[in-house]
Protein backbone atom coordinates (compact mmCIF):
# COMPACT_ATOMS: atom_id res chain seq x y z
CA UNK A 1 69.73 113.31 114.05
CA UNK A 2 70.57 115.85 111.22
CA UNK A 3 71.39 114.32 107.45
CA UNK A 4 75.20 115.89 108.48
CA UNK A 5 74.95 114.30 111.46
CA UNK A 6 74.11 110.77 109.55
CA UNK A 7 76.95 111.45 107.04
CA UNK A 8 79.16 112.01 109.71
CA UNK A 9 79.28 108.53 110.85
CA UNK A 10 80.41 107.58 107.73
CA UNK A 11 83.86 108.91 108.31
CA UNK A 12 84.35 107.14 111.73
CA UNK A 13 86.00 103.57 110.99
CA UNK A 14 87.44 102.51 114.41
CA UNK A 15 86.21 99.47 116.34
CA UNK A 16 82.65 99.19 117.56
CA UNK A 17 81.62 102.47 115.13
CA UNK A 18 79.03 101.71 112.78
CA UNK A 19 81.23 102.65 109.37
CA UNK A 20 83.89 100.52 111.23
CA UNK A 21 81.70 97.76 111.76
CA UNK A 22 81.09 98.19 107.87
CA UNK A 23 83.88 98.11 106.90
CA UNK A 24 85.44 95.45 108.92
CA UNK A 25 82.52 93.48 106.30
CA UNK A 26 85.33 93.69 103.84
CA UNK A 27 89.13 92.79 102.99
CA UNK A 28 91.52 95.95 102.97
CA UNK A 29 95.17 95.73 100.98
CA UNK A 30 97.31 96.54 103.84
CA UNK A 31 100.51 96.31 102.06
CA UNK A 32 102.37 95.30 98.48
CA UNK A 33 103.84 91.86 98.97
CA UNK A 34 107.30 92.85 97.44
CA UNK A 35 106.69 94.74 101.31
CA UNK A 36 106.87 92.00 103.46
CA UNK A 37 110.42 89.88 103.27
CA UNK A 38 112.85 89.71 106.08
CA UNK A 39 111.45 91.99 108.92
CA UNK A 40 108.18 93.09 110.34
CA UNK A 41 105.94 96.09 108.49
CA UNK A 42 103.93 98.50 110.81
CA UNK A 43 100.61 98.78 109.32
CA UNK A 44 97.28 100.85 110.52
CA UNK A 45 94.09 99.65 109.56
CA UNK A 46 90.82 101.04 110.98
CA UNK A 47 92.36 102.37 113.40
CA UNK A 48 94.14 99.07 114.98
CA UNK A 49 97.80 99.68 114.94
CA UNK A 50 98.91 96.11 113.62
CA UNK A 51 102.51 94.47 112.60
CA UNK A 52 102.60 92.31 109.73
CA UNK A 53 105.41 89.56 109.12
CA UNK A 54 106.03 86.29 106.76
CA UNK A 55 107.42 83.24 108.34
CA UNK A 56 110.41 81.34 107.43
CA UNK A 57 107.62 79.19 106.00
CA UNK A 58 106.22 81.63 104.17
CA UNK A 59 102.65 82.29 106.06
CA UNK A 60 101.69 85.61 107.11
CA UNK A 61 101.12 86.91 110.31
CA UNK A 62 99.20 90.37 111.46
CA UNK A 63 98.48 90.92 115.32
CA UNK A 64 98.72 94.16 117.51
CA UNK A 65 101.42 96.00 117.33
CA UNK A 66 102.47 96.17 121.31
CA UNK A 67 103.22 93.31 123.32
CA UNK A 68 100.90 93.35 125.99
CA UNK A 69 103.51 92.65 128.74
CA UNK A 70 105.47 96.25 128.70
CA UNK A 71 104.23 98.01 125.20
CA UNK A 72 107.35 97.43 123.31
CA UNK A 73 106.48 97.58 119.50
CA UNK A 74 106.12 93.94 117.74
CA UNK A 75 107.43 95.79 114.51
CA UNK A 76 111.13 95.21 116.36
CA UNK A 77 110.50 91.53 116.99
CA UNK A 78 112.31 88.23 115.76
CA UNK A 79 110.42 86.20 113.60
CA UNK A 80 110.15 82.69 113.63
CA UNK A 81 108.34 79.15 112.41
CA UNK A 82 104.95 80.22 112.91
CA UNK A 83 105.37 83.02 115.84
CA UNK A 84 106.53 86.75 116.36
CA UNK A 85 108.96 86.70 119.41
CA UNK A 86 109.15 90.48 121.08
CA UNK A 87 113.04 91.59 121.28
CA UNK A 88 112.37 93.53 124.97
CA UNK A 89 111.72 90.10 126.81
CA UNK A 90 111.41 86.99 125.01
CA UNK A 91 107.14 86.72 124.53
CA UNK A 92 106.57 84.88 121.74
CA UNK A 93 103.00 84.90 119.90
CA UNK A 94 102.03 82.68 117.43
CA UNK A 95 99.90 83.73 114.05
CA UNK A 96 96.53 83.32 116.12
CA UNK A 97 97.55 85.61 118.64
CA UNK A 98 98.45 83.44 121.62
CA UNK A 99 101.19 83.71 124.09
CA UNK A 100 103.39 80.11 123.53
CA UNK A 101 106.46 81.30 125.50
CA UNK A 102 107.84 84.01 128.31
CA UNK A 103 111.28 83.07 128.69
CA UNK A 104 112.15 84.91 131.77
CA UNK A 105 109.13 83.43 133.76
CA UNK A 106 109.59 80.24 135.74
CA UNK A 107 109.06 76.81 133.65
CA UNK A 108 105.77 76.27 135.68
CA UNK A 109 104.28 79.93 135.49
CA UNK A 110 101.04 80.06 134.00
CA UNK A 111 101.26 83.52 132.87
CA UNK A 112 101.31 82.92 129.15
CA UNK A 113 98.06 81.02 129.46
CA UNK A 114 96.52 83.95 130.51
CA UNK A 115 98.13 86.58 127.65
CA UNK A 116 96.61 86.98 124.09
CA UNK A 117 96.94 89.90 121.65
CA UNK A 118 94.46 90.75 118.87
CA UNK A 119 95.30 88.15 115.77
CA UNK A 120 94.05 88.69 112.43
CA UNK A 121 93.47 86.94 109.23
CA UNK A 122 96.26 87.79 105.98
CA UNK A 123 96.45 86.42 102.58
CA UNK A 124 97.79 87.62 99.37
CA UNK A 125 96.57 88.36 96.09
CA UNK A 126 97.63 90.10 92.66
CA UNK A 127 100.37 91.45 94.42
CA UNK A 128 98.64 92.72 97.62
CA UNK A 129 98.54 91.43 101.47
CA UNK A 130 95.00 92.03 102.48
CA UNK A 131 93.54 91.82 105.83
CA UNK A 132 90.42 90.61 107.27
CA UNK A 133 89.56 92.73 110.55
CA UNK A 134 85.54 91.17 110.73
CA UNK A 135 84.19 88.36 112.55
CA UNK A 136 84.63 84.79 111.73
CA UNK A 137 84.18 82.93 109.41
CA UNK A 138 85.56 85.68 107.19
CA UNK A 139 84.15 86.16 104.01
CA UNK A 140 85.84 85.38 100.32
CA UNK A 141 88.62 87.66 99.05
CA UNK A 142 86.53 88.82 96.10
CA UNK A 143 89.35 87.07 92.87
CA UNK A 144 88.17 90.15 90.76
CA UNK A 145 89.58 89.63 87.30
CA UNK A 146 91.86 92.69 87.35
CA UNK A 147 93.59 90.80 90.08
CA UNK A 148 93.58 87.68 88.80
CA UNK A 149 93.32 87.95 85.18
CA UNK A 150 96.01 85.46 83.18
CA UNK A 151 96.45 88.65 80.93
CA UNK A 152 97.48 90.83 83.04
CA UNK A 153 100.84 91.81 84.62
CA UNK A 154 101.05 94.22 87.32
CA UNK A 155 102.35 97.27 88.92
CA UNK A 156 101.07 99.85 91.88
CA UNK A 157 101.71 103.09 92.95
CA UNK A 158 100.92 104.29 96.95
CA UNK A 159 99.77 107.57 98.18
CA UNK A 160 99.70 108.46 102.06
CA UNK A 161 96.83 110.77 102.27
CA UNK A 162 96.46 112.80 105.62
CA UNK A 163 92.65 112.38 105.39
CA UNK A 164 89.78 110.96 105.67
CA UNK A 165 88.61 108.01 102.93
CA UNK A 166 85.42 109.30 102.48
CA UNK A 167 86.35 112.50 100.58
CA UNK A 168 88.38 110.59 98.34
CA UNK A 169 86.06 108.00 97.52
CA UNK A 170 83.24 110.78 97.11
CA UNK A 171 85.38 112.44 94.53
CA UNK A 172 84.68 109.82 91.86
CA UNK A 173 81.16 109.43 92.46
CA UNK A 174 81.38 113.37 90.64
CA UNK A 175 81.45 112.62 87.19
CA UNK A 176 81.58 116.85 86.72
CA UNK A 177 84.97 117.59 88.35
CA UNK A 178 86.40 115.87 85.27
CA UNK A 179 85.29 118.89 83.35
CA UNK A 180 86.19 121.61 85.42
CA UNK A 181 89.49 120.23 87.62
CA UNK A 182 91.27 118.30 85.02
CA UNK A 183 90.26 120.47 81.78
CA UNK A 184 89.22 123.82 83.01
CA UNK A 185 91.72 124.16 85.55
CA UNK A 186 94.77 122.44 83.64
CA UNK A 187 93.70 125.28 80.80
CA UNK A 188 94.29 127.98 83.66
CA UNK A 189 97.74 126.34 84.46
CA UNK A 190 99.03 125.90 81.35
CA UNK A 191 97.53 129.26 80.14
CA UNK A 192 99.92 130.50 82.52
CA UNK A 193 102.60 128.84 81.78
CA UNK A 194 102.64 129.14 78.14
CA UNK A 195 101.76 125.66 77.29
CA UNK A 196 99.12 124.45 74.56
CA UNK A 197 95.56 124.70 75.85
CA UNK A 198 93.95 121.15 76.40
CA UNK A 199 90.43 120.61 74.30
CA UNK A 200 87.25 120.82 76.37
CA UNK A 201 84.55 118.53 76.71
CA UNK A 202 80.96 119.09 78.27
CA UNK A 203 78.49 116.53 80.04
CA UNK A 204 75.34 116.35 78.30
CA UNK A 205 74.14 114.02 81.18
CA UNK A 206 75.29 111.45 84.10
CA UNK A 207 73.74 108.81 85.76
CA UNK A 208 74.36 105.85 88.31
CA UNK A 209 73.30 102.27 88.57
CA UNK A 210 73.25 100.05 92.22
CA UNK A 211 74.48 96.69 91.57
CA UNK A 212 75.45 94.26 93.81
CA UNK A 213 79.32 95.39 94.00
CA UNK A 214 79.44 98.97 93.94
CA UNK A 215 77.94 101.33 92.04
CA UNK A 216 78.23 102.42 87.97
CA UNK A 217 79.09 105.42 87.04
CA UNK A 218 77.80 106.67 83.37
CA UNK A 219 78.52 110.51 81.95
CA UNK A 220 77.99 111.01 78.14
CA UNK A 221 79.28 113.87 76.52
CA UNK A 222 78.46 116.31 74.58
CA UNK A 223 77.98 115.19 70.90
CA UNK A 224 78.80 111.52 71.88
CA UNK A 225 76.34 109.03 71.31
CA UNK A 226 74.18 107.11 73.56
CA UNK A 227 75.84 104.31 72.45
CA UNK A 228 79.42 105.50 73.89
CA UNK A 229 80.59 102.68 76.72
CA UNK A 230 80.71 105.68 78.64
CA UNK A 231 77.28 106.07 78.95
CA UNK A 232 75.90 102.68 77.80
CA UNK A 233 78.35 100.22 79.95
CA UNK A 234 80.71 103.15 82.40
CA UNK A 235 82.64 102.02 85.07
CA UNK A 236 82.21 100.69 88.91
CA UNK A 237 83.14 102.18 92.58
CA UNK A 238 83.00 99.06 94.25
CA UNK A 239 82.39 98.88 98.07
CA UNK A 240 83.64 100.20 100.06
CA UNK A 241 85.74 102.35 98.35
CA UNK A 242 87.41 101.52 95.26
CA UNK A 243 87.06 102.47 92.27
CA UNK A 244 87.78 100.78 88.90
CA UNK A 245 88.50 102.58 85.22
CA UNK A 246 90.00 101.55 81.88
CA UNK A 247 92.20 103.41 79.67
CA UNK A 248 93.11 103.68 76.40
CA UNK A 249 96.00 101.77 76.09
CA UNK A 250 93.79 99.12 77.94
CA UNK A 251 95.08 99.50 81.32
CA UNK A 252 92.37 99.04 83.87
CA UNK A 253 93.54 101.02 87.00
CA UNK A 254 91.83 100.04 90.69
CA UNK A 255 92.12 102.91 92.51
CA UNK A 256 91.42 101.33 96.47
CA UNK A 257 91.15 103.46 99.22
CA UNK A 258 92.28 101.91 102.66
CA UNK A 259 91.11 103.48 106.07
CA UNK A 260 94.03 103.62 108.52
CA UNK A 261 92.54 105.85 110.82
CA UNK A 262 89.70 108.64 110.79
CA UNK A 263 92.28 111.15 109.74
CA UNK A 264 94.41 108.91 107.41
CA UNK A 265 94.32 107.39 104.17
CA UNK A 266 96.10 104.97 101.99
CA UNK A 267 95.00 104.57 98.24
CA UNK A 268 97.04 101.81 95.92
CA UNK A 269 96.81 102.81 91.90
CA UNK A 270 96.42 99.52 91.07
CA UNK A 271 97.19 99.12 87.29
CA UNK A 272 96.46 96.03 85.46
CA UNK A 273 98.22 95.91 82.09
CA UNK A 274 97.49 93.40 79.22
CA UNK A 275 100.42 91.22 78.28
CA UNK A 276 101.89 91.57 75.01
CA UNK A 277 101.95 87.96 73.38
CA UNK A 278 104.71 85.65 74.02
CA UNK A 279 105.90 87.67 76.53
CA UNK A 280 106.35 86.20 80.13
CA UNK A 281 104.33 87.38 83.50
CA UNK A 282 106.17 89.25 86.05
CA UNK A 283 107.31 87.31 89.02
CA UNK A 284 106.73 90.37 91.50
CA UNK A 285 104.28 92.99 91.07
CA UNK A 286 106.10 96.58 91.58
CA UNK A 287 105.84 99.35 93.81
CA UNK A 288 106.37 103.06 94.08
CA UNK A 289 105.35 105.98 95.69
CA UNK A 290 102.50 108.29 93.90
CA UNK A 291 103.10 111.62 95.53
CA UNK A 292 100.77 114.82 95.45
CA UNK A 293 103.36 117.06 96.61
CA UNK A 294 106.42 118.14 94.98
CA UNK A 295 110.06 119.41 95.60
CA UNK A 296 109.14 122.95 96.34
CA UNK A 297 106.26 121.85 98.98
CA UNK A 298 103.72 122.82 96.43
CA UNK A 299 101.06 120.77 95.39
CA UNK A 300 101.39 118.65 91.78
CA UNK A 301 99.07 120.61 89.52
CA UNK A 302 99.88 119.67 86.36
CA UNK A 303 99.34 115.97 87.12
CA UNK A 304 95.65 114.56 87.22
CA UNK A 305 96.30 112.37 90.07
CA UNK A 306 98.09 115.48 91.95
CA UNK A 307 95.12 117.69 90.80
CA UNK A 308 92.81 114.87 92.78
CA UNK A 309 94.84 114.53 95.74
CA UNK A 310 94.93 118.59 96.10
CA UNK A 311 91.62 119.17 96.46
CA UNK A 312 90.96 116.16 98.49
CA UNK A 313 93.69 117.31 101.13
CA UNK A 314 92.31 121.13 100.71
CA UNK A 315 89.02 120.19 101.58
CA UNK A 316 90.36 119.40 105.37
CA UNK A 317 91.38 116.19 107.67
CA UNK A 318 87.61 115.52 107.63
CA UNK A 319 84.65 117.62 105.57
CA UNK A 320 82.51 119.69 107.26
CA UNK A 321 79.62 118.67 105.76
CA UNK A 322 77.51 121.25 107.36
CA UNK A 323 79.10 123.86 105.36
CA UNK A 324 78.09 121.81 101.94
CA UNK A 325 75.85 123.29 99.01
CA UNK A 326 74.85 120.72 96.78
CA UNK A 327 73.22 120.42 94.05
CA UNK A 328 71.44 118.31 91.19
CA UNK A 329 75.37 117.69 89.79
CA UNK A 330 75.84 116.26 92.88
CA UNK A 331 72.91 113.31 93.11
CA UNK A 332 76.37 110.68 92.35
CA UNK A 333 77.81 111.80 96.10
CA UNK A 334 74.54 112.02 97.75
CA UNK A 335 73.78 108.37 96.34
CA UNK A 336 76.62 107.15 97.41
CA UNK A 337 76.22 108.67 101.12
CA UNK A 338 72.59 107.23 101.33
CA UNK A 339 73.36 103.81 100.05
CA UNK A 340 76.31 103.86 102.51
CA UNK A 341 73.74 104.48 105.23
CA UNK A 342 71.56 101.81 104.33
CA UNK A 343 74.46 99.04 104.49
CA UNK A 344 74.54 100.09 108.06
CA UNK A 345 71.16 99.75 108.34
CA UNK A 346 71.47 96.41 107.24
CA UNK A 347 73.95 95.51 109.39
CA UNK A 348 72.02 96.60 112.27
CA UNK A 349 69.23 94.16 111.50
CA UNK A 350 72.06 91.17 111.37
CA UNK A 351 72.32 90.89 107.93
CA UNK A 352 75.54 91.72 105.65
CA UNK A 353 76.25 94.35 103.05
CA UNK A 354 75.99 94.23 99.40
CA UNK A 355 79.20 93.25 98.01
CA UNK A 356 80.23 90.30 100.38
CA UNK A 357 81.05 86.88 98.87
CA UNK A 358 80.72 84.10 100.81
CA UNK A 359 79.76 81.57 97.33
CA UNK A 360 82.82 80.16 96.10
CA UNK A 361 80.97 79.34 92.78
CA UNK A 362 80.77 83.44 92.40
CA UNK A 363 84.32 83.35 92.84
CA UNK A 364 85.71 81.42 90.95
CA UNK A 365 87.45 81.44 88.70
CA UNK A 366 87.01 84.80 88.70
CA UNK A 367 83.90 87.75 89.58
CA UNK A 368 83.42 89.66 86.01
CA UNK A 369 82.85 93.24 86.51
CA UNK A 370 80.88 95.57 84.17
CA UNK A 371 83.88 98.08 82.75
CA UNK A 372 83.82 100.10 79.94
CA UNK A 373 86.67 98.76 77.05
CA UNK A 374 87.96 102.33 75.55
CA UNK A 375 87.16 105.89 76.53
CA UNK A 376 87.90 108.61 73.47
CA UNK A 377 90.40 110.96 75.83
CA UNK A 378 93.51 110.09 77.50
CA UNK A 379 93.35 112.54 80.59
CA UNK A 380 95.33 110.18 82.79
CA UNK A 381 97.99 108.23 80.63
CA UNK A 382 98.81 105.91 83.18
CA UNK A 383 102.53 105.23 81.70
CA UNK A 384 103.61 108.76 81.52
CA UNK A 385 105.74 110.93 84.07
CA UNK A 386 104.02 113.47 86.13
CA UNK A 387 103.35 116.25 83.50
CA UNK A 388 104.35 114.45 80.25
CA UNK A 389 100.79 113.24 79.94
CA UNK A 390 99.09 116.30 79.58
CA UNK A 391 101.78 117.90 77.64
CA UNK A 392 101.40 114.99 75.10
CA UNK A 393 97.51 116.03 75.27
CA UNK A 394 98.11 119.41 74.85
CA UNK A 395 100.74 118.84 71.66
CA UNK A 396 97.80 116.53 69.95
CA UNK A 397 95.60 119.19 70.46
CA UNK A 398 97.27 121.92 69.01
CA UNK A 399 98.15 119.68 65.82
């Protein structure tokens, strides 16, 4: 097998795969909780097409999609204490997946002893429903502190992304595009359209550091010293996917990239904002959409977020990898790809992945996370509209 081949199967996450398997290792937001009130949310994951509900208790519920006795979709049923019943005929399926009911059967059929659809684990945290697709016992929902912190209040944005997670996640293991996409390029953009030129910055050097969550991520610039957080602390990508970055105004944005399918992904811009004193924490954590695409069709260019998303999507459904030409700026991705392999590896020989918690000790109350504090440039400015933030750059630079 070729090294594209190998990298290959890291972009296939459907049951039974080997990134699939990986991945199913994990727990995967699969919607905001503000999402799930009164009727059943479709939801893909890993390429299981799944229906999520709440209960009039208040539990959650996520099976398979179609009931198994004609296909109808389960995203049309009537919920109930503790069950999903399908609106076509009657089935009713409670939250582990079994059949409890077939109404138009005789009282002495057996049929719904025989009927089970695929049941999964769902629980909620910082604002997020996540789902557990593994074998049991499942592991811990990691309680990182930017979920969980008491400081923090929250709010998300969601992009749809027609492709495949591994392309996005690869893009911030390249500490370089920073330079030449959101500087270099925003200069050609602006240049063009008459706006202030934004100050550039160079990389003197990057490097990254395996530990047992993820992967840091250091760059120090050019005239910066060693002693920058940039370089000395940096910031994570934390398996599988997501990663995690502070701003200036404190924010510390999880960016967490969710597999629905091979060709299909969703990514949540988690922000996590410090509380101002005094003030009391939100009761719901908000949602809206993040798009990369805008009125006209055209991609959003000015925007760092619709600068990433552009070249992500114009890089294909899935990267030919075969037509790649890397080089030493690239060690980040090609880390990144080879550590991926070995966590397959691993779970080939029966053991689990880095980045699994099964110790609730580690969890609690909360798993600390090396993160830089303050970075010296605001590229992202994660309270601005599209385009405001880099024409608030731009003014400061021309001052």
């Amino acid at each position: 097998m070729t090294e594209t081949d190998r990298y290959a199967v890291l972009t296939r996450v459907g049951p039974g795969t080997p990134m699939g398997k990986y991945m199913r290792y994990f727990w995967h937001p699969v919607a905001a909780s503000v999402e799930v009130r009164d009727d059943p949310v479709r939801v893909k994951l890993l390429g299981e097409e799944l229906v999520l509900f709440r209960t009039p208790d208040g539990k959650l519920g996520l099976v398979q999609e179609r009931c198994p006795h004609r296909g109808a979709s389960l995203s049309c049923g009537m919920i109930e204490e503790g069950a999903i019943r399908c609106a076509y005929h009657g089935w009713k399926f409670d939250l582990d997946g079994k059949c409890v009911d077939t109404p138009a059967e005789r009282p002495e059929s057996k049929l719904k002893d025989r009927v089970a659809i695929p049941a999964y684990e769902a629980m909620e945290l910082g604002g997020l429903v996540w789902a557990w697709l593994g074998k049991k016992p499942a592991a811990l929902l990691p309680r990182f502190e930017y979920l969980v912190g008491e400081q923090y209040d929250h709010d998300m944005t969601i992009s749809t992304m027609p492709c495949n997670w591994l392309q996005i996640a690869e893009n911030n293991m390249d500490p370089h595009h920073v330079e030449y996409l959101h500087m270099m390029y925003t200069n050609y953009v602006f240049k063009r359209q008459g706006k202030p030129l934004l100050p550039m910055k160079h990389h003197a050097k990057v490097d990254f550091d395996l530990f047992e969550h993820g992967i840091m991520k250091r760059r120090l610039w050019e005239g910066d010293s060693e002693e920058s957080e940039e370089w000395r602390v940096g910031h994570p990508q934390l398996w599988p996917g997501t990663l995690l970055v502070t701003y200036p105004n404190g924010v510390l944005q999880a960016q967490i990239r969710v597999p629905r399918d091979d060709g299909n992904t969703t990514i949540y811009w988690y922000n996590a904002r410090p509380r101002p004193a005094g003030q009391a924490p939100r009761k719901e954590v908000p949602v809206a959409e993040n798009p990369f695409l805008g009125p006209d069709g055209k991609f959003l260019n000015e925007n760092l977020n619709g600068q990433d998303m552009m070249v992500m999507l114009t890089q294909g459904v899935i990267v030919d990898r075969s037509l790649e030409n890397l080089g030493e700026s690239d060690k980040g991705v090609v880390m990144y790809r080879r550590v991926l392999l070995e966590q397959i590896e691993r779970i080939e020989r029966g053991e689990e992945p880095m980045g699994v918690v099964r110790d609730p000790a580690e969890n609690t109350p909360f798993i600390p996370l090396p993160v830089e504090t303050h970075v010296d440039y605001d590229l992202q400015g994660v309270d601005a509209a599209p385009g405001e933030r880099w024409d608030r750059m731009a003014t400061k630079a021309a001052e």
